[in-house]
Protein backbone atom coordinates (compact mmCIF):
# COMPACT_ATOMS: atom_id res chain seq x y z
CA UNK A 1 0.00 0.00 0.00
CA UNK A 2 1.40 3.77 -1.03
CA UNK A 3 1.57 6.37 1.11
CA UNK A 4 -0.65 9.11 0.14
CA UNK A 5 2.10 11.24 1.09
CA UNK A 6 5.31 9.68 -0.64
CA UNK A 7 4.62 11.62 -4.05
CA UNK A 8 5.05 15.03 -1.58
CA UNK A 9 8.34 13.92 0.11
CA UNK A 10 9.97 12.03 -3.22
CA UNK A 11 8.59 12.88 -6.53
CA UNK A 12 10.77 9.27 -7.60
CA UNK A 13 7.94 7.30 -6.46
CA UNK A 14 5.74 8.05 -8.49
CA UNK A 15 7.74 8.09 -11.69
CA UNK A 16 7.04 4.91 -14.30
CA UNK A 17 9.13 3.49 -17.01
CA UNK A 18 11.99 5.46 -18.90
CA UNK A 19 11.47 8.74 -17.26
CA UNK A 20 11.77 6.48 -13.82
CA UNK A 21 15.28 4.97 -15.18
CA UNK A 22 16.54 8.56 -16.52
CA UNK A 23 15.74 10.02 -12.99
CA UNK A 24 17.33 7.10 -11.32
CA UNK A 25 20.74 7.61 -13.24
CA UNK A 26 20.98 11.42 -12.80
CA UNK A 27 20.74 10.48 -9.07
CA UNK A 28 23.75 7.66 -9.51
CA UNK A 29 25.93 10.04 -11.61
CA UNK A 30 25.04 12.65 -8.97
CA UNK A 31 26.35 9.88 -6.17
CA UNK A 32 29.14 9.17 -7.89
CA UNK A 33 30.00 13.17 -7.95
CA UNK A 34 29.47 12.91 -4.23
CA UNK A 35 31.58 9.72 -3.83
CA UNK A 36 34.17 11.85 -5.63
CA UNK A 37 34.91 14.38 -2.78
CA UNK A 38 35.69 11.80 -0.44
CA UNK A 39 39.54 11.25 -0.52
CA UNK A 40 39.27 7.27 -0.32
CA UNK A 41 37.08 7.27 -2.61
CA UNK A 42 38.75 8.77 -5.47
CA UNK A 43 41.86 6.98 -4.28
CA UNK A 44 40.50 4.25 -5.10
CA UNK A 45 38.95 5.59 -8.43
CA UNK A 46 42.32 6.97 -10.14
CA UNK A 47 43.36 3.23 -9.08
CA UNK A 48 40.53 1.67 -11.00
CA UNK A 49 41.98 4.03 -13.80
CA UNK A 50 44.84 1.91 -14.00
CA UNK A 51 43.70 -1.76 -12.36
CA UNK A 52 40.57 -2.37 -14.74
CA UNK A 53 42.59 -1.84 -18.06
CA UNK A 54 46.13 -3.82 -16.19
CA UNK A 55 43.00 -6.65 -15.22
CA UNK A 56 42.80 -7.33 -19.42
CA UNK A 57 46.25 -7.59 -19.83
CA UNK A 58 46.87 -10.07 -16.85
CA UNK A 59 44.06 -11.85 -17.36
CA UNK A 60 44.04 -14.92 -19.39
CA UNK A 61 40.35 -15.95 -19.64
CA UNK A 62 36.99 -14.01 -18.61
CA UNK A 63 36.99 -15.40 -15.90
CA UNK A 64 40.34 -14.13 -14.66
CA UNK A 65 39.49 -10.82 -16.21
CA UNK A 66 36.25 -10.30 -14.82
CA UNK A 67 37.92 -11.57 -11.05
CA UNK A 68 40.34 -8.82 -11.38
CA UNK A 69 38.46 -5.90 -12.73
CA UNK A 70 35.16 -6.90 -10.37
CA UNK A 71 37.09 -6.78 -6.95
CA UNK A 72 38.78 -3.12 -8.05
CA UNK A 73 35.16 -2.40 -8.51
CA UNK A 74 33.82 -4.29 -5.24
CA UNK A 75 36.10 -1.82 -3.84
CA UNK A 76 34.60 1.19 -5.09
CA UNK A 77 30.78 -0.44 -4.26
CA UNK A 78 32.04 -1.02 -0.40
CA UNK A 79 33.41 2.34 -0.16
CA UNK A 80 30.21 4.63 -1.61
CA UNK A 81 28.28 2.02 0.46
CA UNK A 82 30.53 3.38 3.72
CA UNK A 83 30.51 6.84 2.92
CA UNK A 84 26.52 6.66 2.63
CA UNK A 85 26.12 5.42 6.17
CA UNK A 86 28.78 7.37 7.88
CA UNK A 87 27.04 10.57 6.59
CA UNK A 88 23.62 8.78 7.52
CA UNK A 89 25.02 8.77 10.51
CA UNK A 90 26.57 12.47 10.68
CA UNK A 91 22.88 13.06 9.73
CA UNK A 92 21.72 12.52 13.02
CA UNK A 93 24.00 13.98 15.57
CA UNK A 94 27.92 14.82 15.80
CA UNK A 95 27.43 13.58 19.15
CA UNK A 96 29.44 10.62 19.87
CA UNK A 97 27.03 7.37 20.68
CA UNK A 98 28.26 3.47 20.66
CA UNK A 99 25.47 2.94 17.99
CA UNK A 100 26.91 5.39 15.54
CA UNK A 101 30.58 4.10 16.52
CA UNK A 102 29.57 0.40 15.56
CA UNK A 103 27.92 1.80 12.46
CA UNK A 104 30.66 3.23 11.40
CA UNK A 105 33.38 0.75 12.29
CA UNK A 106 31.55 -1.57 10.21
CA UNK A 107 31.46 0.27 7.17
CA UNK A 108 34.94 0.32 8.07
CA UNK A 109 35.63 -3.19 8.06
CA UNK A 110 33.50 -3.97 4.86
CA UNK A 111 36.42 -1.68 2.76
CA UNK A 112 38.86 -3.44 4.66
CA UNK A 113 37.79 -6.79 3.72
CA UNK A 114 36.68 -5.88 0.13
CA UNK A 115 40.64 -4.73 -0.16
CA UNK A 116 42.02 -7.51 1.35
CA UNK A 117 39.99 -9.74 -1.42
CA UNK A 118 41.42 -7.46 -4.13
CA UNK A 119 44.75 -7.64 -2.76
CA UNK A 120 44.56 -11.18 -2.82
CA UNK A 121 43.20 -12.04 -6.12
CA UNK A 122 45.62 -9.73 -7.49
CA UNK A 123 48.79 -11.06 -5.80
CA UNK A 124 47.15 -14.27 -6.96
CA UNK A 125 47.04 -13.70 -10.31
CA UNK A 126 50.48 -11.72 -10.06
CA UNK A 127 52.16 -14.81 -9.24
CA UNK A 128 50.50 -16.87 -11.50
CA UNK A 129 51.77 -14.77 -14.47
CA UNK A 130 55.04 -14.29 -13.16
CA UNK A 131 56.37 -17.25 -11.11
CA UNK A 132 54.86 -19.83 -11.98
């Protein structure tokens, strides 16, 4: 059931079809902007720069390529993912609460484990090409 009042707070709702999809990527290509001003973020872009092009030269199959360019891009998911709830969280209060804390170190730990996996499945395939 629709709230009556959903098409007063987001005019999204009640959009159908194309004009629905167009509206939805002006919003993603305006979250990407945003994602931009965070420093780890485009870190990790200007990286992807590099990585996603290297992951077609390293890779020998689709498989290894899409490995290698998906986990520079898992990185980049994890990361706008973070940034969204730490300022969802900013939102609220600058107050400090064990809630918001956990939040946050959460977030935290999802880009560290989303490196890690990157890190590994390129050392992985480093070594592969090179050593063995």
């Amino acid at each position: 059931m629709q709230n009556p009042h959903d098409s007063e707070v987001n005019p999204q709702k009640s959009r159908t079809g194309l004009n629905r999809i167009l509206h939805a990527g002006g919003y993603s290509i305006q979250g990407l902007k945003a994602g931009w001003g965070e420093t780890a973020f485009r870190q990790e872009a200007i990286a992807a720069v590099f990585l996603v092009p290297a992951a077609f030269w390293l890779g020998r199959n689709w498989v290894e390529t899409a490995l290698l360019a998906g986990t520079v891009l898992i990185v980049m998911v994890v990361e706008l993912l973070n940034t969204g709830i730490e300022t969802a969280i900013d939102r609220i209060g600058p107050e400090w609460h064990a809630l918001s804390k956990r939040a946050k170190d959460m977030g935290s730990a999802a880009v560290l484990l989303s490196l890690l996996l990157c890190g590994g499945v390129w050392s992985a395939a480093l070594l592969q090409r090179f050593c063995f």
